[in-house]
Protein backbone atom coordinates (compact mmCIF):
# COMPACT_ATOMS: atom_id res chain seq x y z
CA UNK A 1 93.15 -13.43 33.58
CA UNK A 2 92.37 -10.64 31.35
CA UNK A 3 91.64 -6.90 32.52
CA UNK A 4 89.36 -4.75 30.25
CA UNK A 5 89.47 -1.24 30.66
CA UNK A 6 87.12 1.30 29.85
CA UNK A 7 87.99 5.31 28.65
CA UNK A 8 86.36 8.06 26.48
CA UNK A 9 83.47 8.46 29.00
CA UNK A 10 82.61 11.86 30.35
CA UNK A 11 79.97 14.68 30.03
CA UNK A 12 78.56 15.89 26.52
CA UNK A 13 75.99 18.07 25.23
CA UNK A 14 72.52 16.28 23.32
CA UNK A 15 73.07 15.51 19.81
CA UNK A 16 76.88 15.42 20.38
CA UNK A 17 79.22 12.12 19.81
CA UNK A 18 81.73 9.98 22.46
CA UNK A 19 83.98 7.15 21.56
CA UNK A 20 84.54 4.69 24.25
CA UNK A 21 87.54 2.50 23.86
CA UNK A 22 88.24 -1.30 25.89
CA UNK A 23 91.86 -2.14 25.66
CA UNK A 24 92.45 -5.45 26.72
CA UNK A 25 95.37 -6.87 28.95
CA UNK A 26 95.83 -9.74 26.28
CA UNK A 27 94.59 -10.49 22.78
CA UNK A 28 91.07 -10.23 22.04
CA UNK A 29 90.93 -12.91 19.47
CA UNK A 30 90.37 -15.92 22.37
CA UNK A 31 87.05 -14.26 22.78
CA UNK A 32 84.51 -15.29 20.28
CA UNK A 33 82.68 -11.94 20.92
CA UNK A 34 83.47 -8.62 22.64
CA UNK A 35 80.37 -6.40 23.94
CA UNK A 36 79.43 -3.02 25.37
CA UNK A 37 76.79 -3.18 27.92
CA UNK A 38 75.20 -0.03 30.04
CA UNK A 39 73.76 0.30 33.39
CA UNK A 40 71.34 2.72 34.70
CA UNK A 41 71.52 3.32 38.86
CA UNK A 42 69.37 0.58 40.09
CA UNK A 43 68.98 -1.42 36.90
CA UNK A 44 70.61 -4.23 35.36
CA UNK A 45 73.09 -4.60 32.65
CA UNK A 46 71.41 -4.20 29.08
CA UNK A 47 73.34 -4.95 26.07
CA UNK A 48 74.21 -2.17 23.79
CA UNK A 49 76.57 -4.03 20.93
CA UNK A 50 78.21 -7.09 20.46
CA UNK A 51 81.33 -7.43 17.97
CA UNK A 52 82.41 -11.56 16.80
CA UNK A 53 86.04 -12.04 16.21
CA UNK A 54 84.50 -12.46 12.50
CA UNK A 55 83.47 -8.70 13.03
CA UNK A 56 79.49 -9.43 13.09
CA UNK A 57 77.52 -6.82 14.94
CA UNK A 58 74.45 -6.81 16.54
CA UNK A 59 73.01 -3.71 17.99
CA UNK A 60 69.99 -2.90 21.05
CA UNK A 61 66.96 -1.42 19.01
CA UNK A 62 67.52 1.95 20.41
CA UNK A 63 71.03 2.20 19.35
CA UNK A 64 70.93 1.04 15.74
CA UNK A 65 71.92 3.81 13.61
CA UNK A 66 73.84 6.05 16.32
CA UNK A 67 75.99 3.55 17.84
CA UNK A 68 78.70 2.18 15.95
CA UNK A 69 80.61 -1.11 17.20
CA UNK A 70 84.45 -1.77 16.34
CA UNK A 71 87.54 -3.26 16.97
CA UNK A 72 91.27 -3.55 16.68
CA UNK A 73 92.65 -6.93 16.64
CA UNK A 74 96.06 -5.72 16.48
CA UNK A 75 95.93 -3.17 19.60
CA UNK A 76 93.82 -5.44 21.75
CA UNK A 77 90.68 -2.91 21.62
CA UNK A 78 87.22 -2.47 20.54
CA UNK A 79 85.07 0.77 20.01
CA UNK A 80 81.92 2.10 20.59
CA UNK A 81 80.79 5.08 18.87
CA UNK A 82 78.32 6.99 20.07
CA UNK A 83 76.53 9.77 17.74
CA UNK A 84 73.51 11.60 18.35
CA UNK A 85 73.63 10.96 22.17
CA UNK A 86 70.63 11.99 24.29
CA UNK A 87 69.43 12.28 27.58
CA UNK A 88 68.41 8.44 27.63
CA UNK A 89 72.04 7.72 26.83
CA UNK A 90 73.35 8.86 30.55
CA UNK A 91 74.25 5.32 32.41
CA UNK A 92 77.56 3.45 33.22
CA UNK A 93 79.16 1.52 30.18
CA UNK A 94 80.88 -1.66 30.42
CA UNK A 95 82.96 -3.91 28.44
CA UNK A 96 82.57 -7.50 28.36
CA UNK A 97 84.68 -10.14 26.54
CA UNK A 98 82.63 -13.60 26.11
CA UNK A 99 83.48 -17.07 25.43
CA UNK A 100 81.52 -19.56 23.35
CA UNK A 101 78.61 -21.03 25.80
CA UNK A 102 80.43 -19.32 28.85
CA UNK A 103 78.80 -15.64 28.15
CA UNK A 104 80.75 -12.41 29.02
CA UNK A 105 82.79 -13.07 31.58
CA UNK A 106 85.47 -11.19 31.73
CA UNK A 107 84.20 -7.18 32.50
CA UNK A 108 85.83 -3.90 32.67
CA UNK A 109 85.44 -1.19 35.48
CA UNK A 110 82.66 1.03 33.74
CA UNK A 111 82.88 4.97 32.03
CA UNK A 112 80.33 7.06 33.23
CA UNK A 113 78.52 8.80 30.36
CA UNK A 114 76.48 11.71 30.92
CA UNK A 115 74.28 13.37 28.33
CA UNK A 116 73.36 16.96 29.48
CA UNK A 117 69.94 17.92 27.79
């Protein structure tokens, strides 16, 4: 069993930057693809970035260009850098870790992100 968890959250001003970082209790190299995912209250999950083990990225529409997905093979942890943040950006983030035709199943707690305007 592998625990994710979640840090760098916490409250910042429009236009300003967060990194979020998911350290993994185990390497991150069994997963074919490690994610960031964000939840509004009353919504479901929607996927922000996605990171292979080959380091291919794939970004939400709305993110491309601010958001900037990473990780660390050697400390067990992946990135998510957040520029030009705005209002829209408040919501929980996740971390997921996902296995080839199993999806993301393995998920962190969440880091609240709030975006004052």
């Amino acid at each position: 069993q592998v625990q994710l968890v979640e840090s760098g959250g916490g409250l910042v001003q429009a236009g300003g930057s967060l990194r979020l970082s998911c350290a993994a209790s185990g390497s991150i190299l069994i997963f074919n693809s490690m994610a960031w995912y964000r939840q509004y209250p009353g919504k479901q999950r929607e996927l922000v970035a996605s990171i292979t083990t080959g380091g291919s990225t794939n970004y939400a529409d709305s993110m491309k260009g601010r958001f900037t997905i990473s990780r660390d093979n050697a400390k067990n942890t992946v990135y998510l850098q957040m520029n030009s943040l705005n209002a829209d950006d408040t919501a929980v983030y996740y971390c997921a870790a996902g296995r080839r035709g199993a999806g993301y199943v393995y998920w962190g707690q969440g880091t609240q992100v709030t975006v004052s305007s």
